[in-house]
Protein backbone atom coordinates (compact mmCIF):
# COMPACT_ATOMS: atom_id res chain seq x y z
CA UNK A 1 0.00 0.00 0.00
CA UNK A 2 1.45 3.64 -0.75
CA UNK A 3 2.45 5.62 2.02
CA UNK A 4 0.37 8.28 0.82
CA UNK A 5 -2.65 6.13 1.45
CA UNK A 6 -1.58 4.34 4.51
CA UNK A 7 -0.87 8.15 6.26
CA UNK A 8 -4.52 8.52 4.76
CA UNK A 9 -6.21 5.43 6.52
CA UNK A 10 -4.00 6.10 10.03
CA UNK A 11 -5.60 9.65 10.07
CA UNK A 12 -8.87 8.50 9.85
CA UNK A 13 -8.34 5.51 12.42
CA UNK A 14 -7.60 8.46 14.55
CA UNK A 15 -10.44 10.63 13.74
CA UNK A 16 -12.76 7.25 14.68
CA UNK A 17 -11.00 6.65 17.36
CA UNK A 18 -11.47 10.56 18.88
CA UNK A 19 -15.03 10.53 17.90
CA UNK A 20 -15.24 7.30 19.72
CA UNK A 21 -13.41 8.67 23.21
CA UNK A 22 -15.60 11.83 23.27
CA UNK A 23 -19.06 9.89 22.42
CA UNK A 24 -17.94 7.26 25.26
CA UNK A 25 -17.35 10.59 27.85
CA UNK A 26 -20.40 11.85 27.65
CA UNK A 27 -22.19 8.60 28.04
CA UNK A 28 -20.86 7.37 30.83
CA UNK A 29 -22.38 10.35 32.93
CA UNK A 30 -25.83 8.71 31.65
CA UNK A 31 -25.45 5.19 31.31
CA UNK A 32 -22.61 3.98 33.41
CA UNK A 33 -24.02 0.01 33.87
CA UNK A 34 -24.52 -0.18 30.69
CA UNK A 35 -21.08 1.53 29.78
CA UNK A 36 -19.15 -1.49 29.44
CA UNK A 37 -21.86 -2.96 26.94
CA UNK A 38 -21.48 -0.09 24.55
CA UNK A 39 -17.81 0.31 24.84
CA UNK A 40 -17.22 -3.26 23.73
CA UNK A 41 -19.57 -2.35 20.55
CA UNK A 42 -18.80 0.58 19.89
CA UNK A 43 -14.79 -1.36 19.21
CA UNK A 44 -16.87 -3.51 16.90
CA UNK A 45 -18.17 -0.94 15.15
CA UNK A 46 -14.77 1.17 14.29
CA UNK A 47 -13.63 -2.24 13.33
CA UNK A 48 -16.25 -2.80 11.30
CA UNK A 49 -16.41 0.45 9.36
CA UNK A 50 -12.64 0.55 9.50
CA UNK A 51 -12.15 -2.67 6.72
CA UNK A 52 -15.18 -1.35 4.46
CA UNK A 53 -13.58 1.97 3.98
CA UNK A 54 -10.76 0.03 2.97
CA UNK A 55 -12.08 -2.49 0.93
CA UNK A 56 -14.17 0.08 -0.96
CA UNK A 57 -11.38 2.57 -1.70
CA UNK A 58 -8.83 0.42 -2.95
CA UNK A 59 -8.09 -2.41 -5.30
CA UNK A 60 -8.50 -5.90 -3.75
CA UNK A 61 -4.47 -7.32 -3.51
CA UNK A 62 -3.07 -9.42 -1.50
CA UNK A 63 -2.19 -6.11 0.78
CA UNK A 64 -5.74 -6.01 1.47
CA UNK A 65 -6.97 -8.89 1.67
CA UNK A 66 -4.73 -9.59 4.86
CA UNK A 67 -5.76 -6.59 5.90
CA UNK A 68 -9.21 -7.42 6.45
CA UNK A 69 -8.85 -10.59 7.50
CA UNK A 70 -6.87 -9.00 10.34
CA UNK A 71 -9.84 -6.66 10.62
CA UNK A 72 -11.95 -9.85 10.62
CA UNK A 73 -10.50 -11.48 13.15
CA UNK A 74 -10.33 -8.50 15.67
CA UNK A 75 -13.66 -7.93 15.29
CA UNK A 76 -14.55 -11.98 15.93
CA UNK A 77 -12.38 -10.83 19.30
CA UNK A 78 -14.47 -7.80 20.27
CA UNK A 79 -17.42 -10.45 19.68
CA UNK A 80 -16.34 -12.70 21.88
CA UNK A 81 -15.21 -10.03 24.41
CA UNK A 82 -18.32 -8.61 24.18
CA UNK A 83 -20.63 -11.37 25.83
CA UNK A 84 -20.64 -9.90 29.22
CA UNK A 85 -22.81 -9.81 31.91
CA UNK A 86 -24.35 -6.43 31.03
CA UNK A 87 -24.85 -7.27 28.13
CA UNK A 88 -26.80 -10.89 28.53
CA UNK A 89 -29.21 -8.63 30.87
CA UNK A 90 -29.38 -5.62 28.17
CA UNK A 91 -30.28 -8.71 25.56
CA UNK A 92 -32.90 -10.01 27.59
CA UNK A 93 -34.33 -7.39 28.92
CA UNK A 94 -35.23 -6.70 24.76
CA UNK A 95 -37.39 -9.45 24.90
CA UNK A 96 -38.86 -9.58 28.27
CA UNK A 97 -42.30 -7.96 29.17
CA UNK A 98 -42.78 -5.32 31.80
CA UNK A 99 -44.52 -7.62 33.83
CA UNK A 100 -43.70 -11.27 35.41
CA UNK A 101 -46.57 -13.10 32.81
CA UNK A 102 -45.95 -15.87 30.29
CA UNK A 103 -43.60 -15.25 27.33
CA UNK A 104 -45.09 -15.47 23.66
CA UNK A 105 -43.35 -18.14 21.28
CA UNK A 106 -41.77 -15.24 19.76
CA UNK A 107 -40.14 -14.26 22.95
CA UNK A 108 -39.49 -17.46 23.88
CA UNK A 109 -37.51 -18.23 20.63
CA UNK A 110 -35.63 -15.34 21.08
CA UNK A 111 -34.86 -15.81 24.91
CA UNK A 112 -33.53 -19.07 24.17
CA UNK A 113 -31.69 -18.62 21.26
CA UNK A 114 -29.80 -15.76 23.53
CA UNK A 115 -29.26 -18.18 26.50
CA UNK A 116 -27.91 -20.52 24.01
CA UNK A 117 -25.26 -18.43 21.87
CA UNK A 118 -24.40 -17.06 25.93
CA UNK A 119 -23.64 -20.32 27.26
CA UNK A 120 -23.20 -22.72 24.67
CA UNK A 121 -25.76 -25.46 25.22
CA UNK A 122 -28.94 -26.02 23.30
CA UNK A 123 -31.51 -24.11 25.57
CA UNK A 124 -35.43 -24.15 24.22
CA UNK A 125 -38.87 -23.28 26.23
CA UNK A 126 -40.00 -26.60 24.59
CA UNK A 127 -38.36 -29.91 24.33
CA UNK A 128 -39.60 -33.29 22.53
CA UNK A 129 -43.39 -31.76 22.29
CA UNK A 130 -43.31 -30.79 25.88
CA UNK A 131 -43.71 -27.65 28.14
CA UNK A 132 -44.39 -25.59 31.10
CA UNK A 133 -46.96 -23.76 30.99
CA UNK A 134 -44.76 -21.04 31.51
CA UNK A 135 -41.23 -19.97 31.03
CA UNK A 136 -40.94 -16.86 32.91
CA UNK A 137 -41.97 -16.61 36.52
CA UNK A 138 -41.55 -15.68 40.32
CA UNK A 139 -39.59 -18.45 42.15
CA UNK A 140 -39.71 -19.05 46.06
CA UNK A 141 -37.02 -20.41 48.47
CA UNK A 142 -37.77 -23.95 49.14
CA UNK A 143 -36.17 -26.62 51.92
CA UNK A 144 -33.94 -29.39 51.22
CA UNK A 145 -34.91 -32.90 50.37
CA UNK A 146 -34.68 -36.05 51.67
CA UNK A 147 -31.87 -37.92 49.56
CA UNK A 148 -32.51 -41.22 50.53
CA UNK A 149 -34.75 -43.20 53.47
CA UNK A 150 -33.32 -42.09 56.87
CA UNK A 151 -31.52 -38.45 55.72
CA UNK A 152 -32.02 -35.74 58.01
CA UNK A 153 -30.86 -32.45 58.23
CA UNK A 154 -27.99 -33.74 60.86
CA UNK A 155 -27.09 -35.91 57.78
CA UNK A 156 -27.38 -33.76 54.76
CA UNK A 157 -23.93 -32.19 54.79
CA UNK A 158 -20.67 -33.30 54.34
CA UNK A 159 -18.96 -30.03 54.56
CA UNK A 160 -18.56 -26.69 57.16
CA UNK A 161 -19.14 -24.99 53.64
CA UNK A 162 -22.40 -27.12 52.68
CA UNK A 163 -23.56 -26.76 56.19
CA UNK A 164 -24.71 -23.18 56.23
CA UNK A 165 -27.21 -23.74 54.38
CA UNK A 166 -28.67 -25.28 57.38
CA UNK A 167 -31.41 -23.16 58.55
CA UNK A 168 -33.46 -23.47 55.16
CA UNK A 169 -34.60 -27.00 57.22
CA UNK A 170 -35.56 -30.35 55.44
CA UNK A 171 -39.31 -30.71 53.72
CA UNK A 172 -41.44 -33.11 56.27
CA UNK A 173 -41.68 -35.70 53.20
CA UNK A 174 -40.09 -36.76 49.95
CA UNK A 175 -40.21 -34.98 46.77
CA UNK A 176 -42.45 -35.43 43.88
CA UNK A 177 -39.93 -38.13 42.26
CA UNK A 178 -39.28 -40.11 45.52
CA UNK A 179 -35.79 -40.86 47.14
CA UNK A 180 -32.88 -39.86 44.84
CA UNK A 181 -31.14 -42.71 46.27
CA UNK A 182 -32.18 -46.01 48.07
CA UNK A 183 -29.69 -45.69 51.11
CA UNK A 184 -26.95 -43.43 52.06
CA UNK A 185 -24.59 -46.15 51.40
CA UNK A 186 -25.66 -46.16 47.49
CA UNK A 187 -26.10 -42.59 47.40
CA UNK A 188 -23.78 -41.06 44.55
CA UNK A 189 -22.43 -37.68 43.94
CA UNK A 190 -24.69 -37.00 40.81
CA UNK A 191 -27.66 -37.93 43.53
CA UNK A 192 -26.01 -35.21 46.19
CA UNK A 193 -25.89 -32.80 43.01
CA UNK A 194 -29.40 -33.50 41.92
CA UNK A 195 -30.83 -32.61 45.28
CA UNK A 196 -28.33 -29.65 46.06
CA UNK A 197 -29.28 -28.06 43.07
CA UNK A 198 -33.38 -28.93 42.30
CA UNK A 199 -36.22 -26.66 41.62
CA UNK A 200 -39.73 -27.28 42.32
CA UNK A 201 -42.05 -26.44 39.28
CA UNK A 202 -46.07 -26.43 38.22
CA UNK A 203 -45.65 -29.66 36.10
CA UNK A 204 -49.21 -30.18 36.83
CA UNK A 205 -50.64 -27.25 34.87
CA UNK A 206 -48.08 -28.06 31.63
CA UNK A 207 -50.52 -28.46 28.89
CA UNK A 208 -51.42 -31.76 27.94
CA UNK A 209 -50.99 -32.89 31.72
CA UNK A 210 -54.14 -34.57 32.39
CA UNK A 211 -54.20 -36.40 29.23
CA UNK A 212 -51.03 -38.47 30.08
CA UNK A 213 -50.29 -38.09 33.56
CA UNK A 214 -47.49 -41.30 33.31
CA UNK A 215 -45.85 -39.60 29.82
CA UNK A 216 -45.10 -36.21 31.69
CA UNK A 217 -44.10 -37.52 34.96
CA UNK A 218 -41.72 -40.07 33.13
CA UNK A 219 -40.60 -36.70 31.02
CA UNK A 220 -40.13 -33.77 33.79
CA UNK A 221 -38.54 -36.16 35.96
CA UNK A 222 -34.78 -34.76 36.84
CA UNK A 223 -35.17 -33.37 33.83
CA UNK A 224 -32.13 -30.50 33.19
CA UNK A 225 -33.31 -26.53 33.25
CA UNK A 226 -31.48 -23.60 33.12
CA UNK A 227 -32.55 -21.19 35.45
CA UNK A 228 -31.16 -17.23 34.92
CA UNK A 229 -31.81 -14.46 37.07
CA UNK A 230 -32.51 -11.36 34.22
CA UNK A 231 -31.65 -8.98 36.76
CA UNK A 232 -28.02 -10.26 37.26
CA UNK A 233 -27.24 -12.41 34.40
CA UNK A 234 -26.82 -15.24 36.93
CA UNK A 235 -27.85 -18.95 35.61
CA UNK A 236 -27.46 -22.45 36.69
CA UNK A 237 -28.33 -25.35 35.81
CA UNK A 238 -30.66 -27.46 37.52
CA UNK A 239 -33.05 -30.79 37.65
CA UNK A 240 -36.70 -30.63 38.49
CA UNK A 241 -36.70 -32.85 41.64
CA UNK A 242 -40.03 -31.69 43.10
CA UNK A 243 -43.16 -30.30 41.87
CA UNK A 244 -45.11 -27.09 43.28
CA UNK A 245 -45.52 -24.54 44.59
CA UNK A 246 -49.25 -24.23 44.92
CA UNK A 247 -50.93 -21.62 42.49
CA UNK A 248 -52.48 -20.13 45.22
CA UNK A 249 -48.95 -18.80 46.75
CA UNK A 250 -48.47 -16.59 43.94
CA UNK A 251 -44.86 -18.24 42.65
CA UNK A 252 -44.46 -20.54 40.25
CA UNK A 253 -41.75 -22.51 40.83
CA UNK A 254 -39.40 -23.15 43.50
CA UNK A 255 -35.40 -23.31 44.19
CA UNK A 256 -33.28 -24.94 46.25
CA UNK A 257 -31.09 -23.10 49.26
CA UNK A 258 -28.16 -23.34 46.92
CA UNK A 259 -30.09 -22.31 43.97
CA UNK A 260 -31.93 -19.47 45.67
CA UNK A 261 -28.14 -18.19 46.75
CA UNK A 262 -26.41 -18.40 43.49
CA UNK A 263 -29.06 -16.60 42.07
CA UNK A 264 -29.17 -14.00 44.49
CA UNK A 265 -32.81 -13.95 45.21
CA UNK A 266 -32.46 -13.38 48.51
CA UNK A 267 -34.42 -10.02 48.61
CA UNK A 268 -36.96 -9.62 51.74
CA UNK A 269 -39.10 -12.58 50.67
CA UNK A 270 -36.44 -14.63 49.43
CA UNK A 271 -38.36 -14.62 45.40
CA UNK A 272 -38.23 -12.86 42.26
CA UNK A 273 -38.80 -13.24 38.41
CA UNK A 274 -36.34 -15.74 36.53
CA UNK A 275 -36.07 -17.76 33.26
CA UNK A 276 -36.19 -21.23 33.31
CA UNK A 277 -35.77 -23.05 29.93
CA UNK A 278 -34.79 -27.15 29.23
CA UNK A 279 -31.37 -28.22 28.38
CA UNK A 280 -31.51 -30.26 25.15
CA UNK A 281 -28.64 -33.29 26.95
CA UNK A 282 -29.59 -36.80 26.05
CA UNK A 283 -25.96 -37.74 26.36
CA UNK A 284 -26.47 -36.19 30.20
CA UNK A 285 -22.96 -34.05 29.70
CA UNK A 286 -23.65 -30.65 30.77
CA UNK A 287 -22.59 -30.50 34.71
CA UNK A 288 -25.30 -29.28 37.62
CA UNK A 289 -24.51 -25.67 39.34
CA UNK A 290 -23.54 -22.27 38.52
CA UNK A 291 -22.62 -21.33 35.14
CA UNK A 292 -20.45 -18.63 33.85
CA UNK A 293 -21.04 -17.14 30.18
CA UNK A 294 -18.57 -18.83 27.72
């Protein structure tokens, strides 16, 4: 490239890259959460407009060509730098309603196609022809569960760390699915998992429900949710190990003490609005517990 030129296309990289500083000033006095969002874009952007300038002013050579591709690849960089926490909660607050009420399919379809490009797993609303009859709701702290015949609270931890979760108590009887193990002695550590990190949900108003009780039971049973917290961008995934609450409490679906804590909904009542959508894993390889955006 002639130096003429490439003095030409530094300039302007500069003038971008001013404009860029003194738009970025003034909006951090207005939007400073959402700062860190827009700054990541706004790279993207210069990149962006950066390589068609210079794909549109000169001849395509070899010169060029690398050029963009270096262009290309930075911005595949800002991309990936770009999946923050901010911005999962900016994304999804796009497609939520201003109220806690069910989700459209349109919604849905775009919720989880953005919880799937965030974390890298197939996340859906619907899975094999069945549903909640919701998506989007207000969950409730709920008390541990008996693992196996004989498990108390005394019993339930193995750790100082585990064990402060102590004073959310043990449920009077066994969940919806039964035991998660026969005895302590054959209890495993994907049964400890299950019940550390379960939610409670309304299987019995999913449509279709009442027309195959056995088909539904057989289907929600440990089946693998993601449950995200649109406030905070906070997820983790989770089995349904119990089913409730009542529709008369006003929530709609339940989390264990270690699910209620990652998510942080710990605010007066211990409830607030989350997202819970199925995990697509036959081949059962996506791990239980908090998840981090990839």
């Amino acid at each position: 490239m002639p130096r003429k030129q490439s003095h030409y296309y530094t300039h302007l990289k500069k003038r971008w890259t001013k404009r860029h500083d003194k738009l970025q000033k003034s909006l951090w006095q207005k939007h400073g959460d959402s700062l860190n969002w827009l700054r990541q874009s706004s790279k993207q952007l210069v990149a962006g407009s950066l390589a068609s300038i210079i794909l549109f002013t000169n001849p395509i050579t070899a010169a060029t060509q690398n050029l963009a591709q270096q262009f290309g690849q930075n911005n595949h960089e800002v991309s990936q730098q770009s999946r923050t926490v901010n911005q999962l909660v900016s994304d999804l607050k796009v497609s939520l309603p201003n109220e806690v009420e069910p989700l459209s399919p349109e919604q849905e379809q775009a919720i989880g196609h953005t919880l799937s490009e965030y974390f890298h797993m197939p996340v859906a609303a619907e899975l094999d022809g069945k549903r909640l009859h919701r998506s989007y709701g207000i969950i409730g702290a709920e008390q541990h569960l008996t693992r196996y015949p004989g498990d108390t609270i005394e019993t339930h931890f193995d750790t100082a760390e585990e064990a402060r979760y102590i004073s959310s108590g043990m449920a009077p009887g066994r969940g919806a699915y039964g035991y998660f193990a026969e005895s302590r002695e054959s209890m495993t550590e994907q049964d400890k998992q299950r019940e550390k990190y379960y939610i409670a949900v309304q299987t019995f108003l999913a449509p279709g429900w009442n027309e195959d009780v056995s088909a539904y039971y057989n289907f929600f049973k440990l089946r693998k949710m993601m449950v995200v917290n649109p406030e905070n961008g906070r997820a983790i995934v989770v089995v349904i190990g119990d089913a409730g609450p009542a529709p008369f409490t006003g929530k709609h679906l339940g989390g264990s003490p270690e699910v209620m804590a990652h998510l942080e909904r710990k605010d007066g009542g211990a409830k607030g609005p989350v997202l819970y959508f199925f995990i697509n894993d036959p081949e059962d390889k996506v791990p239980l517990g908090p998840i981090e955006i990839q």
